[in-house]
C-alpha atoms as a PDB file:
ATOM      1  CA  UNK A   1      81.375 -82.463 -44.542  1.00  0.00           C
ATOM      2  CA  UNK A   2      81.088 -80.858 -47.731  1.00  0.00           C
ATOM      3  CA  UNK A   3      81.592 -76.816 -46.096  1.00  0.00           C
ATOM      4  CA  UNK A   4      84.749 -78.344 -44.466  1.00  0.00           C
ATOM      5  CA  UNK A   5      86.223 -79.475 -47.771  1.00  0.00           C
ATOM      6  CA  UNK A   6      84.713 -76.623 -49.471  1.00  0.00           C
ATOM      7  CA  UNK A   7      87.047 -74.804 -47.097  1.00  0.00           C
ATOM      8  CA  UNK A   8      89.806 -76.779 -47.451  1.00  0.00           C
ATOM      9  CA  UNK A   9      90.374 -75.964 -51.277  1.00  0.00           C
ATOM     10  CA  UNK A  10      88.173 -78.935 -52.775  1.00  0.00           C
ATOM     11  CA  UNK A  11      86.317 -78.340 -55.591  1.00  0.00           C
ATOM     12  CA  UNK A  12      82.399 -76.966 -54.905  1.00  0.00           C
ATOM     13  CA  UNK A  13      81.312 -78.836 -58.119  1.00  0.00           C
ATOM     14  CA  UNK A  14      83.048 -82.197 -56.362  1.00  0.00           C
ATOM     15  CA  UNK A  15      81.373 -81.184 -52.938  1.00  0.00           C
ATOM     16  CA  UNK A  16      78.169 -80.605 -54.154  1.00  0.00           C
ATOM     17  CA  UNK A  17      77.799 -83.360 -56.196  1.00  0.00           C
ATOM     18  CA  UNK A  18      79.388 -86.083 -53.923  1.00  0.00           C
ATOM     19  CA  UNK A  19      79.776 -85.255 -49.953  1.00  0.00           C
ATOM     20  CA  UNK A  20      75.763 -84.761 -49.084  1.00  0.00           C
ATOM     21  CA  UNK A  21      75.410 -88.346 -48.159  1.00  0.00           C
ATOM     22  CA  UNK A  22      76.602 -91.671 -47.769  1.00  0.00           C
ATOM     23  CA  UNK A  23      75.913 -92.890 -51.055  1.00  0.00           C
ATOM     24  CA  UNK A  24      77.585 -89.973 -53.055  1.00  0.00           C
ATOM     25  CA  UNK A  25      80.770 -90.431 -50.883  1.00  0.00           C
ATOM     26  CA  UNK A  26      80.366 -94.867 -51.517  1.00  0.00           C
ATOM     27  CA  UNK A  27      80.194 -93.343 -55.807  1.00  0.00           C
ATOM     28  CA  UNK A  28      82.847 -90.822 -54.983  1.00  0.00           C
ATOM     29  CA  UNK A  29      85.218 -92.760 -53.118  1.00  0.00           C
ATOM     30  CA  UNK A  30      84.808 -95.406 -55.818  1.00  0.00           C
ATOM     31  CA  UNK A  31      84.419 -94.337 -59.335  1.00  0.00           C
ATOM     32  CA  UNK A  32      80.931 -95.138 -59.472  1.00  0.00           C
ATOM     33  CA  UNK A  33      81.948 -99.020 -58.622  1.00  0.00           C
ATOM     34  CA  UNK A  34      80.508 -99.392 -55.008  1.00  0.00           C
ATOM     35  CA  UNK A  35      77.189 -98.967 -53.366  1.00  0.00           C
ATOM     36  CA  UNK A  36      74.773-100.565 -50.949  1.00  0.00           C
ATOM     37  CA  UNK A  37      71.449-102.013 -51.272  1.00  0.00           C
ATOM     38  CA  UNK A  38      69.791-100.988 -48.123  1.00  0.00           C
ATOM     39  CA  UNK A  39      66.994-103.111 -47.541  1.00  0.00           C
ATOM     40  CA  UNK A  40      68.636-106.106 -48.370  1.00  0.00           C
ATOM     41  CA  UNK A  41      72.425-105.425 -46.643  1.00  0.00           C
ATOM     42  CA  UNK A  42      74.195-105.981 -49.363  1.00  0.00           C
ATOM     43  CA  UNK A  43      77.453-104.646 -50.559  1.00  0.00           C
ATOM     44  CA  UNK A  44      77.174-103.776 -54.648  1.00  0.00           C
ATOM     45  CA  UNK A  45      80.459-103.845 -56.204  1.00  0.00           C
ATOM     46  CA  UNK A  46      81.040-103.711 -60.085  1.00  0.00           C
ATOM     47  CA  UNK A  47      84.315-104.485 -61.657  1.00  0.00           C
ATOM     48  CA  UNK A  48      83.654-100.938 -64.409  1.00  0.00           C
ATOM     49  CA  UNK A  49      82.183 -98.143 -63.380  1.00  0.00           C
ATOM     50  CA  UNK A  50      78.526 -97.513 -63.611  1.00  0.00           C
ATOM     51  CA  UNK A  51      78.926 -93.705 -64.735  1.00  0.00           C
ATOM     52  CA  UNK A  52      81.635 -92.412 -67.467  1.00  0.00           C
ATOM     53  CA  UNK A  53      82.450 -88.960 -65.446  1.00  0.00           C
ATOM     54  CA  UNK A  54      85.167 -87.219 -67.727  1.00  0.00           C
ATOM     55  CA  UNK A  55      87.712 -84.565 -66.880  1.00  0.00           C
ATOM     56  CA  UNK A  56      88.828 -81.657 -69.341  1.00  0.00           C
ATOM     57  CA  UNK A  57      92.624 -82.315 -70.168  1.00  0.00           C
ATOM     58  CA  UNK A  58      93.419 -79.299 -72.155  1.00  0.00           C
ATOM     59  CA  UNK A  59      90.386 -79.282 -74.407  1.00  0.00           C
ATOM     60  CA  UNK A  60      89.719 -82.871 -74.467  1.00  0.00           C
ATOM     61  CA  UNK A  61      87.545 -84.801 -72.170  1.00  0.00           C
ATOM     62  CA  UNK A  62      88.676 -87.711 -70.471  1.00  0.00           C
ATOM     63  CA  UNK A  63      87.603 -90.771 -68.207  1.00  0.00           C
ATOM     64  CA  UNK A  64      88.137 -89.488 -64.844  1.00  0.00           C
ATOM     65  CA  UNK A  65      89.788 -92.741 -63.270  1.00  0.00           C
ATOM     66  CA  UNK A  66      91.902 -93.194 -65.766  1.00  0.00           C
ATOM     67  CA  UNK A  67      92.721 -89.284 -65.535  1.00  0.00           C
ATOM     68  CA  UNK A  68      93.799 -89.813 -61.668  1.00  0.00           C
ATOM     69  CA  UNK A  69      95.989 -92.965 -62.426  1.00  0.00           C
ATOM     70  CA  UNK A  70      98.007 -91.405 -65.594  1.00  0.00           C
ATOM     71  CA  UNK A  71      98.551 -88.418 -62.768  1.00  0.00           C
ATOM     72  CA  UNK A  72      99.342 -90.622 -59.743  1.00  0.00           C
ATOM     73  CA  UNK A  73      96.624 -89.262 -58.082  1.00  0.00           C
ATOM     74  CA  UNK A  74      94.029 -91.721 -57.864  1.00  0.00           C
ATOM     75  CA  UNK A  75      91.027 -91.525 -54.980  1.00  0.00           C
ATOM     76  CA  UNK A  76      91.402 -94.326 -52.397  1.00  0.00           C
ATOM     77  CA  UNK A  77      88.840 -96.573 -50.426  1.00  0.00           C
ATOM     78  CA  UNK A  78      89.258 -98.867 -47.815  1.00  0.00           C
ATOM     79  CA  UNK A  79      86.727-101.049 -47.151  1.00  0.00           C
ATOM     80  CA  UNK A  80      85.691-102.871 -44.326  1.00  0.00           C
ATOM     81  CA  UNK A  81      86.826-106.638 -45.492  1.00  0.00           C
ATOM     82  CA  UNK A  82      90.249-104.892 -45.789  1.00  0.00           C
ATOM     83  CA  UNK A  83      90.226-103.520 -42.635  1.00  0.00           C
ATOM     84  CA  UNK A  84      89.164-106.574 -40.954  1.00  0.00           C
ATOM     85  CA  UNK A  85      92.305-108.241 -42.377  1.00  0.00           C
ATOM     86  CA  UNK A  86      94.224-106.498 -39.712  1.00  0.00           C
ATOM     87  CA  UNK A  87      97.102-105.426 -42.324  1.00  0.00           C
ATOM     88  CA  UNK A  88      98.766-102.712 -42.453  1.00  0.00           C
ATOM     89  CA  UNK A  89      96.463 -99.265 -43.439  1.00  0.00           C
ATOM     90  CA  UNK A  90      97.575 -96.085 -45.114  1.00  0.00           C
ATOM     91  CA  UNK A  91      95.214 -93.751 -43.352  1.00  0.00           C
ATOM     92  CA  UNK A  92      96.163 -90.067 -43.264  1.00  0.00           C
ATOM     93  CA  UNK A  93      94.445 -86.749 -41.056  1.00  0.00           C
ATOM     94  CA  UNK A  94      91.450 -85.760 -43.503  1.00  0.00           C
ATOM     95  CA  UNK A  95      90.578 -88.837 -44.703  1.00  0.00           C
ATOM     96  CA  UNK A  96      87.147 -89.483 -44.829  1.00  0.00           C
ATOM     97  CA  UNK A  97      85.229 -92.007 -42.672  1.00  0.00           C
ATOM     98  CA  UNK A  98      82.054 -94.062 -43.446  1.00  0.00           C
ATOM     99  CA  UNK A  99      80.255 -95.150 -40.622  1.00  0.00           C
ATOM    100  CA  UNK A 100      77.691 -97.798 -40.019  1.00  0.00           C
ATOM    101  CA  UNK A 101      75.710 -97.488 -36.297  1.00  0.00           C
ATOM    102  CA  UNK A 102      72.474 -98.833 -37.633  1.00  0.00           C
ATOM    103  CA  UNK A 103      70.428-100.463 -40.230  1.00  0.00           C
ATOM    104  CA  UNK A 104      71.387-103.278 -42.032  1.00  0.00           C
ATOM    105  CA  UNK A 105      75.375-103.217 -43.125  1.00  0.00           C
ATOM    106  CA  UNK A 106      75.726-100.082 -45.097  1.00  0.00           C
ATOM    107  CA  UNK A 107      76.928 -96.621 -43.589  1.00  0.00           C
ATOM    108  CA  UNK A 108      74.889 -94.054 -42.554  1.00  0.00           C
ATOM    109  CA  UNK A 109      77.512 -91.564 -40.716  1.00  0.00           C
ATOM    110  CA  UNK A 110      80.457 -88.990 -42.106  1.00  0.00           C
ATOM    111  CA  UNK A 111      83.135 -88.573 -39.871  1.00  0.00           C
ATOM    112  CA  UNK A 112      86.959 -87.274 -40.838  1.00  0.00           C
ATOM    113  CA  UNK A 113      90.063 -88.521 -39.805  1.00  0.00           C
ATOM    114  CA  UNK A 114      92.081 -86.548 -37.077  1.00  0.00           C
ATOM    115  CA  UNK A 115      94.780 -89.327 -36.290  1.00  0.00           C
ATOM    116  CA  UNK A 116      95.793 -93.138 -37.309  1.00  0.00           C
ATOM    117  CA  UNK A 117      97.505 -95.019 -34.515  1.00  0.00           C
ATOM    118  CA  UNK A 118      98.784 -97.846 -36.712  1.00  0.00           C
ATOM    119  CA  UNK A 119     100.356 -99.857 -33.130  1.00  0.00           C
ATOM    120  CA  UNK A 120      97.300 -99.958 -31.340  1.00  0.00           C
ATOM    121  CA  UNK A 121      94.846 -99.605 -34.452  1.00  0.00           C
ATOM    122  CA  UNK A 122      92.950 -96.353 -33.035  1.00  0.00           C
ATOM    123  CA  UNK A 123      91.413 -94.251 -35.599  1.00  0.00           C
ATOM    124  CA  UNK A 124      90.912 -90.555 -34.147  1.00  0.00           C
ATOM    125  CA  UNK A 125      87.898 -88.929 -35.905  1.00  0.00           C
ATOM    126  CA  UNK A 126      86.246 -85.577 -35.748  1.00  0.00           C
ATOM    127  CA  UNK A 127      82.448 -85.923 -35.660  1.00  0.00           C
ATOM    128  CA  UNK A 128      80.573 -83.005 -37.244  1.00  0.00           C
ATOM    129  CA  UNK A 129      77.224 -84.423 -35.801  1.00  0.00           C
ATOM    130  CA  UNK A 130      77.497 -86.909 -33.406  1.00  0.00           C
ATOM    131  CA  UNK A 131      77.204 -88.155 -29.995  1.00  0.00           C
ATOM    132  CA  UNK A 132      81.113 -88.249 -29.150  1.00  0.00           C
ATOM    133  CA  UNK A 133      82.809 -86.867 -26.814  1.00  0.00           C
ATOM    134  CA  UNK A 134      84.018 -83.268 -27.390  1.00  0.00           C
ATOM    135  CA  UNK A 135      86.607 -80.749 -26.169  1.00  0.00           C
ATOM    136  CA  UNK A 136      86.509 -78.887 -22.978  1.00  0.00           C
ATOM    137  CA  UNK A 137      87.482 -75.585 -24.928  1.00  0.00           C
ATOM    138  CA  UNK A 138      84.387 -75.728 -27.043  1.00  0.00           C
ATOM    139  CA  UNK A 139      81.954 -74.591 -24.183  1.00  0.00           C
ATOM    140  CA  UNK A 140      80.086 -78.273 -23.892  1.00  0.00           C
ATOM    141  CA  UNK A 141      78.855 -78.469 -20.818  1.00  0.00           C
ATOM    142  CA  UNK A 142      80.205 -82.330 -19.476  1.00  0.00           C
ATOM    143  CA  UNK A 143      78.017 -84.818 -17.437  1.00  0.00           C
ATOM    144  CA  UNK A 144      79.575 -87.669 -14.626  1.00  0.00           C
ATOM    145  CA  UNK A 145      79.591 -90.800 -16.901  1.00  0.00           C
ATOM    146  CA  UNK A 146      78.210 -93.855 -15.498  1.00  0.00           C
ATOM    147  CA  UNK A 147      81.632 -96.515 -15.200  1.00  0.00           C
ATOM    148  CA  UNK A 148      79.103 -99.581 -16.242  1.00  0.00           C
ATOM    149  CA  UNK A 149      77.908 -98.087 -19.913  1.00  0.00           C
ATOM    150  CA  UNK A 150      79.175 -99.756 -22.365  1.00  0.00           C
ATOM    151  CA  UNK A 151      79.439 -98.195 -26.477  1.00  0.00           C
ATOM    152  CA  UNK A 152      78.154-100.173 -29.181  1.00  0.00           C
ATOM    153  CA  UNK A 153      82.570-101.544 -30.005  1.00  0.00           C
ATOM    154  CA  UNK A 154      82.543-103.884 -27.029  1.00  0.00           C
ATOM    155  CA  UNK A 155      84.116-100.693 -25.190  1.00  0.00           C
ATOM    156  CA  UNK A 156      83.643 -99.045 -21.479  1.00  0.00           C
ATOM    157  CA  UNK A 157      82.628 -95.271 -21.874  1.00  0.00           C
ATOM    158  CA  UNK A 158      84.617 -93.932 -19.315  1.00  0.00           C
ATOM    159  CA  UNK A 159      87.964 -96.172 -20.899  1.00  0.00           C
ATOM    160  CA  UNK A 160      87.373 -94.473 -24.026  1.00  0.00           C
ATOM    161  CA  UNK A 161      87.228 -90.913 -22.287  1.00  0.00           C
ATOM    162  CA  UNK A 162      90.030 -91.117 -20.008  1.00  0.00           C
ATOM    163  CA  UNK A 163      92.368 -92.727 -23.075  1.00  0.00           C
ATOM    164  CA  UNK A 164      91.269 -90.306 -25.702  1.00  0.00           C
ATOM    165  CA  UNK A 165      92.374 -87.478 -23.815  1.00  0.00           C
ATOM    166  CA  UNK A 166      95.485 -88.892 -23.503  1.00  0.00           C
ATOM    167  CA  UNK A 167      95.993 -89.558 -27.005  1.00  0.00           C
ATOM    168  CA  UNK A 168      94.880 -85.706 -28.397  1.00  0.00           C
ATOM    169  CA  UNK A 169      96.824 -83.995 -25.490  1.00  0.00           C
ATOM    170  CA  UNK A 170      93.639 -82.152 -24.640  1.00  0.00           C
ATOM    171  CA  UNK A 171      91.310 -82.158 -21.913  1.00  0.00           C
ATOM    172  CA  UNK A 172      87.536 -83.315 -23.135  1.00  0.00           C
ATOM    173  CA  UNK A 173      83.893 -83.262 -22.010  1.00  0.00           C
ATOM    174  CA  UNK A 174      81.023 -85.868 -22.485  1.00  0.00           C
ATOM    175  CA  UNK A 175      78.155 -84.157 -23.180  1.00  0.00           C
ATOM    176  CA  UNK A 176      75.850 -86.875 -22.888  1.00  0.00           C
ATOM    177  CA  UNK A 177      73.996 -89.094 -25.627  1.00  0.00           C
ATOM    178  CA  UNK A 178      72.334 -87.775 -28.750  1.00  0.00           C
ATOM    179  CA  UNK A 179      74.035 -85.558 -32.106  1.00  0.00           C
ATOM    180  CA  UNK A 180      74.133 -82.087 -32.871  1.00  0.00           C
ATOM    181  CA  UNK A 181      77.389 -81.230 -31.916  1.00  0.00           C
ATOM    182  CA  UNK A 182      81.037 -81.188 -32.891  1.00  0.00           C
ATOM    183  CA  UNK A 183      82.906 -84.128 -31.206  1.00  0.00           C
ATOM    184  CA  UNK A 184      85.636 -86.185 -31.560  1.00  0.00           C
ATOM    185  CA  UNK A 185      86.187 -89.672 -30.235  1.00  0.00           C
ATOM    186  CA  UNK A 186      87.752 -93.300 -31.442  1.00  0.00           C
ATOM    187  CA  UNK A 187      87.423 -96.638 -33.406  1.00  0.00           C
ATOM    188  CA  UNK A 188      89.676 -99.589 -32.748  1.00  0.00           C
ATOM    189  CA  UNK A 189      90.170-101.572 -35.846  1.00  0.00           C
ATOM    190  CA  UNK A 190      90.070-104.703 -34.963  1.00  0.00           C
ATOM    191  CA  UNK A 191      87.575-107.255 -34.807  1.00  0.00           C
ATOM    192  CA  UNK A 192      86.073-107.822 -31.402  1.00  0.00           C
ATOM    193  CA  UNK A 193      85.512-103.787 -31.725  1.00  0.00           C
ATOM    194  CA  UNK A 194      83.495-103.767 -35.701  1.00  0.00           C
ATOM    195  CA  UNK A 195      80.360-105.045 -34.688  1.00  0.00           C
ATOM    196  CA  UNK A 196      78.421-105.679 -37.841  1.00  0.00           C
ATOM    197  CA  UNK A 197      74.655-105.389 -37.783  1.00  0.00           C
ATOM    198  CA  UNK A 198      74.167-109.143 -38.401  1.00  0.00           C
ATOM    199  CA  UNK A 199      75.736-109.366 -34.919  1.00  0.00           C
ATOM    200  CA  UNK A 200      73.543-107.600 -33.282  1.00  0.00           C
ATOM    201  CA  UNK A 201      70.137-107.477 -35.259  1.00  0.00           C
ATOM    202  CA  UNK A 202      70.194-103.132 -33.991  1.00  0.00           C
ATOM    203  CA  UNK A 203      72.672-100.782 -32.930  1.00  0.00           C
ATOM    204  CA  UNK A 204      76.057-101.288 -33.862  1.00  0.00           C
ATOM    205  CA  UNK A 205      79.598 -99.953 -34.643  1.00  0.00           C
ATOM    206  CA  UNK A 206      82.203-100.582 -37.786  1.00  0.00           C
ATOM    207  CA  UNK A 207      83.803 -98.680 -40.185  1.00  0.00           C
ATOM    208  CA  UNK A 208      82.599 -99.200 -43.350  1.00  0.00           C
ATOM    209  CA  UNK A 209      85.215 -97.768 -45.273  1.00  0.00           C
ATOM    210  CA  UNK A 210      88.001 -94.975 -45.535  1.00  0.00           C
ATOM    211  CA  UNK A 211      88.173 -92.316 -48.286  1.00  0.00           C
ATOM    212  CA  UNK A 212      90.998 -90.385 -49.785  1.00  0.00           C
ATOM    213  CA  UNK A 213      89.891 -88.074 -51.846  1.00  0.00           C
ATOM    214  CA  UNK A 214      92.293 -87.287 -55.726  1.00  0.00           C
ATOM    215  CA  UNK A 215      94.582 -84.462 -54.847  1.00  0.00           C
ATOM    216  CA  UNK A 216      93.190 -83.127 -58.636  1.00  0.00           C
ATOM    217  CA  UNK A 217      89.436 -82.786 -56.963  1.00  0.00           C
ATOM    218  CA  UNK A 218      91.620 -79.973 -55.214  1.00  0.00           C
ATOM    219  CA  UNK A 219      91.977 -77.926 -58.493  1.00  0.00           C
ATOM    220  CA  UNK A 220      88.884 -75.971 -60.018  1.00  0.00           C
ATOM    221  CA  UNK A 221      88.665 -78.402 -63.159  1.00  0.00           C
ATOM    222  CA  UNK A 222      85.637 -78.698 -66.168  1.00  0.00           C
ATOM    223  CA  UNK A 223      83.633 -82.159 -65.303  1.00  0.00           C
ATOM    224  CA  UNK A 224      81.242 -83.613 -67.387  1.00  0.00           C
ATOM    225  CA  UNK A 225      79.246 -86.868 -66.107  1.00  0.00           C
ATOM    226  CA  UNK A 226      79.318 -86.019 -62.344  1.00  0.00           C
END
């Protein structure tokens, strides 16, 4: 995650700082206002910011958040109470996806945003190392899928496979279970397909929440307080 923003123009002092993990994106995404307590599953949300990061504006140091909102360009997170409200979302290609697949309610997965299917609620992601499904140009080698698995979303593996090639206009491969590979594959937004952990009491599937990061964290800028 952080080499493909890195690439993409972001800042290497934002990357470095921020897109290792799950928790630096949760402080990222969030001004230092959201994180998770792991052992017990519980969201922590503060109404200020735990950490007074500061921008240079033209000598002077600044808050960062308040920086990004003078500038309209203020990071974004979706979280997962939002999503479940089955609103309207404005998700965009290269957003940034927290995942939760195990342990108790908090994310544990990066993924980016390919495509947003608002009518049918599909969120396209690229997986930098997962267990999805992944193109046929890549040189995966593809196995016969067994019609009877089902995914962790209350989903049919081979449904998923024969719709998300229809969706990317591309002809894909499924490697088989485990990570370590480039994939891409799909969430449905909606609630029978977010399975929460206290669901299940193991393996699961939800987004925990969607990232935008500030335009400005595209601009090589002096940071104090990351």
């Amino acid at each position: 995650m952080a080499n493909i923003c890195k690439q993409a123009g972001c800042d290497p002092k934002i990357t470095s700082n921020y897109f290792g993990g799950t928790y630096g994106l949760m402080a990222y995404g969030s001004y230092y206002k959201i994180s998770h307590d792991s052992t017990m599953g519980n969201l922590i949300q503060t109404e200020k910011s735990t950490k007074n990061t500061q921008i240079n504006d033209n000598g002077n140091f600044v808050n960062l958040e308040d920086y990004h909102l003078q500038k309209n360009s203020k990071r974004k997170m979706i979280l997962f109470s939002e999503i479940m409200q089955q609103s309207p979302l404005d998700i965009l290609p290269g957003d940034i996806i927290l995942f939760d697949h195990s342990g108790k309610n908090g994310p544990d997965h990066i993924q980016i945003v390919y495509k947003w299917i608002e009518a049918e609620r599909i969120l396209v992601f690229i997986d930098g190392n997962g267990g999805s499904f992944a193109l046929e140009s890549s040189g995966n080698k593809g196995i016969a899928i067994d019609s009877t698995k089902r995914n962790s979303d209350n989903t049919l593996l081979i449904d998923k496979f024969n719709k998300l090639s229809t969706l990317i206009g591309q002809q894909i491969v499924y490697p088989g279970p485990g990570a370590g590979r480039v994939g891409i594959g799909y969430h449905i937004l909606k609630p029978e397909n977010q399975i929460s952990y206290d669901q299940t009491n193991g393996e699961h599937a939800r987004v925990w929440a969607i990232i935008r990061p500030s335009e400005i964290d595209f601009e090589k800028r002096e940071y104090k307080n990351l």
